[in-house]
Protein backbone atom coordinates (compact mmCIF):
# COMPACT_ATOMS: atom_id res chain seq x y z
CA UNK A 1 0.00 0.00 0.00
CA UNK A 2 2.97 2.18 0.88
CA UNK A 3 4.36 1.75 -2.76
CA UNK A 4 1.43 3.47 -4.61
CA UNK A 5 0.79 5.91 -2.27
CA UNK A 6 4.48 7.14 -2.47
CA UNK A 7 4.11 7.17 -6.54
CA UNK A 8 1.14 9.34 -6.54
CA UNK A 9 2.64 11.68 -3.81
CA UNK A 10 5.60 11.91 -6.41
CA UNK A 11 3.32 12.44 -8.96
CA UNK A 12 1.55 15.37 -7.61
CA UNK A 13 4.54 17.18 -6.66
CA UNK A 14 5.72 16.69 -10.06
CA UNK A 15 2.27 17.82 -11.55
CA UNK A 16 2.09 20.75 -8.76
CA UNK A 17 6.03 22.23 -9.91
CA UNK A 18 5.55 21.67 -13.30
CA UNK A 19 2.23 23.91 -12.61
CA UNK A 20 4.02 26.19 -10.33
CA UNK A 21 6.97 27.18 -13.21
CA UNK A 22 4.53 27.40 -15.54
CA UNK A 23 2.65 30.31 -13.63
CA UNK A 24 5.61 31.79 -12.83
CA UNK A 25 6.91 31.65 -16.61
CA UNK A 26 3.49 33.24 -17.76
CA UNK A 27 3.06 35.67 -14.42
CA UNK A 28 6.51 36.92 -15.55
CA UNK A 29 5.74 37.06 -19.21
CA UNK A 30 2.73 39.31 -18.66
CA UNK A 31 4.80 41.23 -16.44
CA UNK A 32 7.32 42.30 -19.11
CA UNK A 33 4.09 42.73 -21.32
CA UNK A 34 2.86 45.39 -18.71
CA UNK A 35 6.30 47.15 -18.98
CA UNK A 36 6.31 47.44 -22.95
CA UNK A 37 3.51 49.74 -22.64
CA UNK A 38 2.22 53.33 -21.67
CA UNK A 39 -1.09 54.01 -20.78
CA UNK A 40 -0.85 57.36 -19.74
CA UNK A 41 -3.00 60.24 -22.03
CA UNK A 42 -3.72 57.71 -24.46
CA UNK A 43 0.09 57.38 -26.26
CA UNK A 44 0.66 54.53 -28.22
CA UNK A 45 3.38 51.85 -27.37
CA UNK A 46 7.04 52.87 -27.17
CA UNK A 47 9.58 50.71 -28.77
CA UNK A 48 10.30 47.35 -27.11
CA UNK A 49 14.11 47.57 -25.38
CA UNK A 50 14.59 44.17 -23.90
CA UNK A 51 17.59 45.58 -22.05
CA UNK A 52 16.18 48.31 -20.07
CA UNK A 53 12.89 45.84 -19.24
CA UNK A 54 15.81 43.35 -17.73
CA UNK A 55 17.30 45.58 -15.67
CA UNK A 56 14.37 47.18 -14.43
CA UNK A 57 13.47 43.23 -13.12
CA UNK A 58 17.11 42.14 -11.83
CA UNK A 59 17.77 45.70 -10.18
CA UNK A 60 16.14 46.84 -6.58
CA UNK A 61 13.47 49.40 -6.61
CA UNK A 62 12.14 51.95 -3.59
CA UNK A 63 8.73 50.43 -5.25
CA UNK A 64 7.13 47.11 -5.82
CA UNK A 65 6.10 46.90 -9.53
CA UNK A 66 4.01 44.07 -10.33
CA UNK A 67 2.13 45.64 -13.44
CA UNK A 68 1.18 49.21 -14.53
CA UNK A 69 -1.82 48.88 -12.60
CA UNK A 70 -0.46 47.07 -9.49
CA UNK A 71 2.55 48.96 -7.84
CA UNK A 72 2.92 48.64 -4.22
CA UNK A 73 4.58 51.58 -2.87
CA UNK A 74 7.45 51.38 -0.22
CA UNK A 75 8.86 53.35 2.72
CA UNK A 76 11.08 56.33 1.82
CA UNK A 77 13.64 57.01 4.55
CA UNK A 78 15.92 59.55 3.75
CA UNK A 79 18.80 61.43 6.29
CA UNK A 80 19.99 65.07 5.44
CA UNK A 81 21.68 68.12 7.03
CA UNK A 82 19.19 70.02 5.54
CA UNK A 83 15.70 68.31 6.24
CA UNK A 84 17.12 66.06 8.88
CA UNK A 85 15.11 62.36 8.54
CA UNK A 86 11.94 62.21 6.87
CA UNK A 87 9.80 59.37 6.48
CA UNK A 88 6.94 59.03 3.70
CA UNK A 89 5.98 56.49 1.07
CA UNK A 90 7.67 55.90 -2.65
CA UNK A 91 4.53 56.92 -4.49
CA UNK A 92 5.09 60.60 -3.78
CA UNK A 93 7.43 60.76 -6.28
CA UNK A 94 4.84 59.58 -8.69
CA UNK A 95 1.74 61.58 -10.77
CA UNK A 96 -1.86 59.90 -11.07
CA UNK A 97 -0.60 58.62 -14.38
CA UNK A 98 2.61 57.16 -13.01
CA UNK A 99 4.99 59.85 -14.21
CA UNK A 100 8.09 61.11 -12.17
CA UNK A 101 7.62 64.14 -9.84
CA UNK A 102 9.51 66.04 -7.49
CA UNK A 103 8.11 65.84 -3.74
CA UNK A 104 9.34 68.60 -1.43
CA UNK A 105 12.64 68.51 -3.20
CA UNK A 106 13.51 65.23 -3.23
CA UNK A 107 14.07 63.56 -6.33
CA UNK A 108 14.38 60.13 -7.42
CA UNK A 109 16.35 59.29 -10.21
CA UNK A 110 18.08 56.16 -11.65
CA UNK A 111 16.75 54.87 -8.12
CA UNK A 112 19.17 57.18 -6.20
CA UNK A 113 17.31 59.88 -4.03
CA UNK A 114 18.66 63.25 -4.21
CA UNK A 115 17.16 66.67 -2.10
CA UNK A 116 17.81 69.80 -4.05
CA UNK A 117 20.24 67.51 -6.61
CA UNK A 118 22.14 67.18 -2.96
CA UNK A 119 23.03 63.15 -1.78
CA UNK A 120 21.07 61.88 0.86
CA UNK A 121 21.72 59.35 3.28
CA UNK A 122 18.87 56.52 2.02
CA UNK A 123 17.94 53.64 4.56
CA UNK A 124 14.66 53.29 2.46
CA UNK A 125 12.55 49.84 2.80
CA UNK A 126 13.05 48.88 -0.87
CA UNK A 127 12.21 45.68 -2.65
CA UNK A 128 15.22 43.62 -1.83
CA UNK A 129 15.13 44.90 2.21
CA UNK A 130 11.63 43.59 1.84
CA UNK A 131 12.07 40.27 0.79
CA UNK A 132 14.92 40.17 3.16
CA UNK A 133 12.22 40.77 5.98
CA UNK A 134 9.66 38.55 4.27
CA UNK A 135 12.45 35.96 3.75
CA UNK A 136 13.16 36.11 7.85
CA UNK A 137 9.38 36.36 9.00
CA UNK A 138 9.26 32.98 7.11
CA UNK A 139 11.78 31.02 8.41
CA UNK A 140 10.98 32.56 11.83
CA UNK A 141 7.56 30.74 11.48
CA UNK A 142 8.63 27.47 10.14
CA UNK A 143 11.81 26.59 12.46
CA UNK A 144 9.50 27.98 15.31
CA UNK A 145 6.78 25.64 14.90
CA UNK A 146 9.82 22.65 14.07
CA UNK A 147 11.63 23.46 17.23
CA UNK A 148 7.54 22.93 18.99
CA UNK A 149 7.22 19.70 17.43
CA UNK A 150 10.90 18.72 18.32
CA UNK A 151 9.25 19.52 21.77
CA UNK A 152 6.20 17.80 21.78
CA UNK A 153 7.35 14.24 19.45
CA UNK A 154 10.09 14.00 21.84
CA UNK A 155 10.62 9.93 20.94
CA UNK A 156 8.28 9.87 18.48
CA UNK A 157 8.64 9.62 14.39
CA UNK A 158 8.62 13.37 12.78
CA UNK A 159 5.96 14.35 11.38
CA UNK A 160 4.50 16.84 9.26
CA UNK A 161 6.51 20.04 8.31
CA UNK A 162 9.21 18.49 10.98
CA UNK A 163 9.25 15.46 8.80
CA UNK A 164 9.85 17.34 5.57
CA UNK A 165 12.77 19.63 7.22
CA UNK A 166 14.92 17.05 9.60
CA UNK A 167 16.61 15.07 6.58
CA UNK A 168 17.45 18.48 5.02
CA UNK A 169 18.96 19.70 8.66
CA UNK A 170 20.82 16.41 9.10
CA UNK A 171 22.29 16.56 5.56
CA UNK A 172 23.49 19.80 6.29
CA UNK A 173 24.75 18.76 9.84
CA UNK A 174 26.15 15.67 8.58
CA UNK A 175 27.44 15.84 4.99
CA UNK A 176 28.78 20.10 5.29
CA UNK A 177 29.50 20.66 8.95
CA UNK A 178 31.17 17.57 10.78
CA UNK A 179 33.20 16.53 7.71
CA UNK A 180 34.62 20.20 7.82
CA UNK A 181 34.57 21.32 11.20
CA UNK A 182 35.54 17.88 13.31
CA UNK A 183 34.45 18.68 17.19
CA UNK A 184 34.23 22.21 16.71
CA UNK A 185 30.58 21.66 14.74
CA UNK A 186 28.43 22.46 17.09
CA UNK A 187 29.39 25.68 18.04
CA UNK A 188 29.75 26.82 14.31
CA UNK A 189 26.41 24.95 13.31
CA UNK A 190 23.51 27.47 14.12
CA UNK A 191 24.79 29.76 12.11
CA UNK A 192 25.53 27.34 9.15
CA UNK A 193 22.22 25.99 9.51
CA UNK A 194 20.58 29.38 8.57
CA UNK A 195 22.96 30.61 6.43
CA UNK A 196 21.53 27.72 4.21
CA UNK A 197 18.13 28.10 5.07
CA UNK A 198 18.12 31.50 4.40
CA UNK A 199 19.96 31.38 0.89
CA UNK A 200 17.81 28.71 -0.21
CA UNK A 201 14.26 30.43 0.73
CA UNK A 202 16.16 33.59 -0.68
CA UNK A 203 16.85 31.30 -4.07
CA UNK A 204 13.25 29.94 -3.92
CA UNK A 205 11.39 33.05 -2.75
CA UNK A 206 13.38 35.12 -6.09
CA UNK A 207 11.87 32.29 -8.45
CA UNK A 208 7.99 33.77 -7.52
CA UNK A 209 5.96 36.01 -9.87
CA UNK A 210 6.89 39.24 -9.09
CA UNK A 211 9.06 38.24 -6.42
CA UNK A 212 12.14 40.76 -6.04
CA UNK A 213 16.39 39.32 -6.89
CA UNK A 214 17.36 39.29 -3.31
CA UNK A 215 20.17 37.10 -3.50
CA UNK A 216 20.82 38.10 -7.17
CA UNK A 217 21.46 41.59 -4.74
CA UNK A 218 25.49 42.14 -4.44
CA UNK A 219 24.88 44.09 -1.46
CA UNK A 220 22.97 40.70 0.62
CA UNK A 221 25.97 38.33 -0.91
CA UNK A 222 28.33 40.63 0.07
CA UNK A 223 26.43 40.95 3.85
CA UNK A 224 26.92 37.05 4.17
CA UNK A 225 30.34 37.08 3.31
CA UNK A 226 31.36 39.80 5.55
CA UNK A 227 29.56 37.52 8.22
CA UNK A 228 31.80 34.24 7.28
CA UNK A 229 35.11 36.49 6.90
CA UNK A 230 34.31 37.86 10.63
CA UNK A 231 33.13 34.57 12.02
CA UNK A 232 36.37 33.02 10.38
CA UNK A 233 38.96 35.33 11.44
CA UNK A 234 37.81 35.98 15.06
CA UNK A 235 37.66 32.43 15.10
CA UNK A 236 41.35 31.49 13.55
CA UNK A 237 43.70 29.65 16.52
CA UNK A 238 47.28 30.19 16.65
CA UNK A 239 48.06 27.85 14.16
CA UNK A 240 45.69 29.60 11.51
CA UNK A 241 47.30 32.98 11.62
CA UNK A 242 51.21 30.85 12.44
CA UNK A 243 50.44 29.45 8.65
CA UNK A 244 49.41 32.87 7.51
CA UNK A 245 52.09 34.95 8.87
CA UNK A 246 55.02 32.10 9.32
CA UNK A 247 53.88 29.49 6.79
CA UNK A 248 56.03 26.50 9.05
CA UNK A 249 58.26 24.40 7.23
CA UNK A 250 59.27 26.52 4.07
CA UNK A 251 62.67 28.18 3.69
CA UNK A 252 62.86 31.77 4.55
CA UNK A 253 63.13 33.38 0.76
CA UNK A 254 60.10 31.98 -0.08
CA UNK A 255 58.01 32.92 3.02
CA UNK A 256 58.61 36.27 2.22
CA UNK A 257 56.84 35.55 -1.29
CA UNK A 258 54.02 33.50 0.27
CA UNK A 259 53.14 35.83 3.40
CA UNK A 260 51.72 38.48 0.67
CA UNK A 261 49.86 35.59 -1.23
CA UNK A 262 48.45 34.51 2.15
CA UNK A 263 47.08 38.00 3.48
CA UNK A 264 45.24 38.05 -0.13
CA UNK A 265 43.89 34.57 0.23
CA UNK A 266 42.47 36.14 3.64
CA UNK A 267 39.98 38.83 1.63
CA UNK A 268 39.58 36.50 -1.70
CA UNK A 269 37.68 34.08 0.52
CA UNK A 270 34.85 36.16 1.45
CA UNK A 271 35.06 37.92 -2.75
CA UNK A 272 34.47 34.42 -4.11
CA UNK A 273 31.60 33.98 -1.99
CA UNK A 274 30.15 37.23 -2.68
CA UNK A 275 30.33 36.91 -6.74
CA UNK A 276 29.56 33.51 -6.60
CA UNK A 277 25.90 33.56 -5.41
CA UNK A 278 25.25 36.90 -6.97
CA UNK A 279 26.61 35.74 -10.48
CA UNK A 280 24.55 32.90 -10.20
CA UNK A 281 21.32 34.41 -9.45
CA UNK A 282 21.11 37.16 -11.11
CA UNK A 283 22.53 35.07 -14.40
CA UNK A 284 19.52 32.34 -13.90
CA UNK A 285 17.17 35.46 -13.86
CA UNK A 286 18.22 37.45 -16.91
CA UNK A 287 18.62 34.23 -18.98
CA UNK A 288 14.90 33.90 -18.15
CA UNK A 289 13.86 37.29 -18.92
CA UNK A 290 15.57 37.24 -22.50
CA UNK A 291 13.84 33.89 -23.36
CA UNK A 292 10.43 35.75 -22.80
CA UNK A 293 10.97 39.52 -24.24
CA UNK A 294 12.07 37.02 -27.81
CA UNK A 295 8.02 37.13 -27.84
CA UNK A 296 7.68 41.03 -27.46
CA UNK A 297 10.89 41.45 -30.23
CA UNK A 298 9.44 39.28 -32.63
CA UNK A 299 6.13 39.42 -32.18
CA UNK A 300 5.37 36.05 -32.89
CA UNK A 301 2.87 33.36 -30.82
CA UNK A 302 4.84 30.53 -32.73
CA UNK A 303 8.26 32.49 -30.98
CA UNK A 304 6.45 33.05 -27.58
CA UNK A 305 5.48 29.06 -27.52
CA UNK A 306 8.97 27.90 -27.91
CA UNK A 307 10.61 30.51 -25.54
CA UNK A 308 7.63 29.44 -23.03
CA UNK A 309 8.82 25.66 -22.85
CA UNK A 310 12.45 26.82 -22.71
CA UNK A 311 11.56 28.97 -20.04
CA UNK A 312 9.74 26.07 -18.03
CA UNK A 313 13.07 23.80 -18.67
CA UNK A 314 15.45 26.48 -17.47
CA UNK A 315 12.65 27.08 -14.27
CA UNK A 316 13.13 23.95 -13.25
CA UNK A 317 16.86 23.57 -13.42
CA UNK A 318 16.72 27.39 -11.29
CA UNK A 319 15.07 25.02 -8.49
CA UNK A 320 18.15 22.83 -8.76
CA UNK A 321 20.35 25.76 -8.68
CA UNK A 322 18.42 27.70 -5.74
CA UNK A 323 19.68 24.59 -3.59
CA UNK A 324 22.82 24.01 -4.88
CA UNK A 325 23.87 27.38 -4.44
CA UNK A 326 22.96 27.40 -0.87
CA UNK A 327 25.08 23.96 -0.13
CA UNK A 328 28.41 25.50 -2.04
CA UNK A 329 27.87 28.44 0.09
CA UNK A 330 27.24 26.88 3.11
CA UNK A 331 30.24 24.24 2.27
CA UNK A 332 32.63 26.83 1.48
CA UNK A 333 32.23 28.70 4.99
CA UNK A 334 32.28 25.53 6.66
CA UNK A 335 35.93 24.92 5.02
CA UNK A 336 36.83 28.13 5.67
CA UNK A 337 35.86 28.36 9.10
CA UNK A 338 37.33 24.76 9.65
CA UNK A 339 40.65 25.63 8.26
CA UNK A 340 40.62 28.58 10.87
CA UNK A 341 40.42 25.89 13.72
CA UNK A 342 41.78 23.26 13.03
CA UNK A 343 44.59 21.66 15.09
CA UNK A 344 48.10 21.83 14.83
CA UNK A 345 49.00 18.46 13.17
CA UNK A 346 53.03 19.33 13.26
């Protein structure tokens, strides 16, 4: 009985993704279809430019643009000498027919907010910061209600959303973090744990309709990595910073040659990591937005068909991606951090 229930279950969740990129192939299609056009006094269509419809998607925004007609406005939060900090929402800098304006001075241009063409200090709530708080309220919610059943199954079989999770946590424990970090895992393995978690919602959350490229965003890569580099370096033993500083065991003309190499090694850790995820990403989502604005170029159904089952294909390998970018991240600062205390074998 087990056997056939476990095919159909494996057969709806193939069904259900297959649906699910599908939507989000056609949600994102009609999305770029929204872009291609003004509606303002009546004008008729501009010119198609694939490139600037691209960048609008893969770049953050002080505003949530799902189509012409559906823009979710954002907190502004802007610092000057001048004004001091003011606080008001993104649509102020927009007419009733969506055009720019200029709202007590402040400007915003090329998504950079200026006051009198003056720089401004801008902590604004944009799209990315959103999904970053959308991305924590969720796992919030989840590992809460896993560490309850942890609680309350105590001896029991998981079950449930526990049952889904605990082989994912255990791979991650068991496959990333031992091999890497020996006895020192568990003090290193909350953080590991969501550092992967959070990457791979990120990855997952960045593959919805509309959703915005927060891991495709240089500045959250480069946030993680400055996390590993700190946790890694505060962390290094004597023996990490002896092999950095007075690599044991090599004759003295050629430490002076490696010592230079080393301190670079130190800062091209954190670099890799950084370009890594955010080439990634933000490659996985322009290669999908090019396959669908071949419709709007061409204009051609027969065109639009064929990009539409690439664009399922290449959805589906993005959900392989989302997850193996997550693991390579969360492998590599396990290495790094186990190099940094491991002990001295000499």
């Amino acid at each position: 009985m087990k056997r056939p229930f476990l095919a159909l279950k494996t057969a709806f969740l193939a069904v259900f993704f297959s649906f699910f990129v599908a939507l989000s192939g056609w949600a994102q299609a009609e999305e770029v279809h929204a872009d291609t056009t003004v509606a303002a006094h009546g004008e008729e269509a501009e010119s198609f430019n694939a490139n600037e419809v691209i960048i609008h998607h893969v770049l953050d925004d002080h505003q949530w643009h799902f189509t012409d007609h559906m823009v979710l406005p954002l907190p502004v939060i802007v610092y000057s000498e001048a004004e001091g900090l003011r606080v008001f929402m993104s649509s102020n800098f927009y007419d009733e027919h969506h055009q720019p304006v200029v709202y007590q001075g402040y400007k915003l241009e090329h998504n950079h907010i200026t006051l009198n063409d003056q720089p401004v200090v801008d902590l604004s709530i944009t799209k990315n910061v959103a999904m970053v708080f959308i991305n924590a309220a969720l796992m919030l919610l989840i590992f809460l209600a896993v560490a309850r059943a942890y609680r309350n199954n105590t001896g029991r079989a998981p079950k449930g959303l526990q049952s889904f999770l605990e082989p994912i946590i255990v791979f991650v424990r068991d496959e990333i973090v031992k091999p890497n970090l020996g006895h020192h895992y568990q003090k290193y393995l909350p953080y590991l744990l969501t550092l992967f978690f959070f990457i791979l919602f990120g990855n997952l959350l960045g593959l919805l309709p509309g959703a915005g490229n927060m891991t495709g965003n240089i500045a959250v890569t480069l946030t993680l990595a400055v996390f590993t580099f700190l946790i890694t370096n505060f962390s290094g033993n004597a023996t990490y910073w002896k092999h950095i500083f007075w690599t044991p065991g090599v004759p003295l003309p050629l430490r002076i040659i490696i010592l230079p190499v080393e301190i670079v090694g130190i800062f091209t850790k954190p670099f890799s990591l950084t370009i890594r995820l955010f080439v990634a990403i933000t490659a996985g989502h322009i290669v999908l937005l090019s396959l669908l604005c071949l419709t709007f170029i061409f204009h051609s159904w027969v065109v639009g068909f064929g990009a539409t089952l690439v664009v399922l294909f290449i959805n589906l390998i993005e959900l392989l991606v989302a997850g193996i970018q997550a693991y390579v991240f969360t492998l590599f600062t396990a290495l790094y951090i186990g190099m940094a205390t491991a002990d001295d074998h000499h």
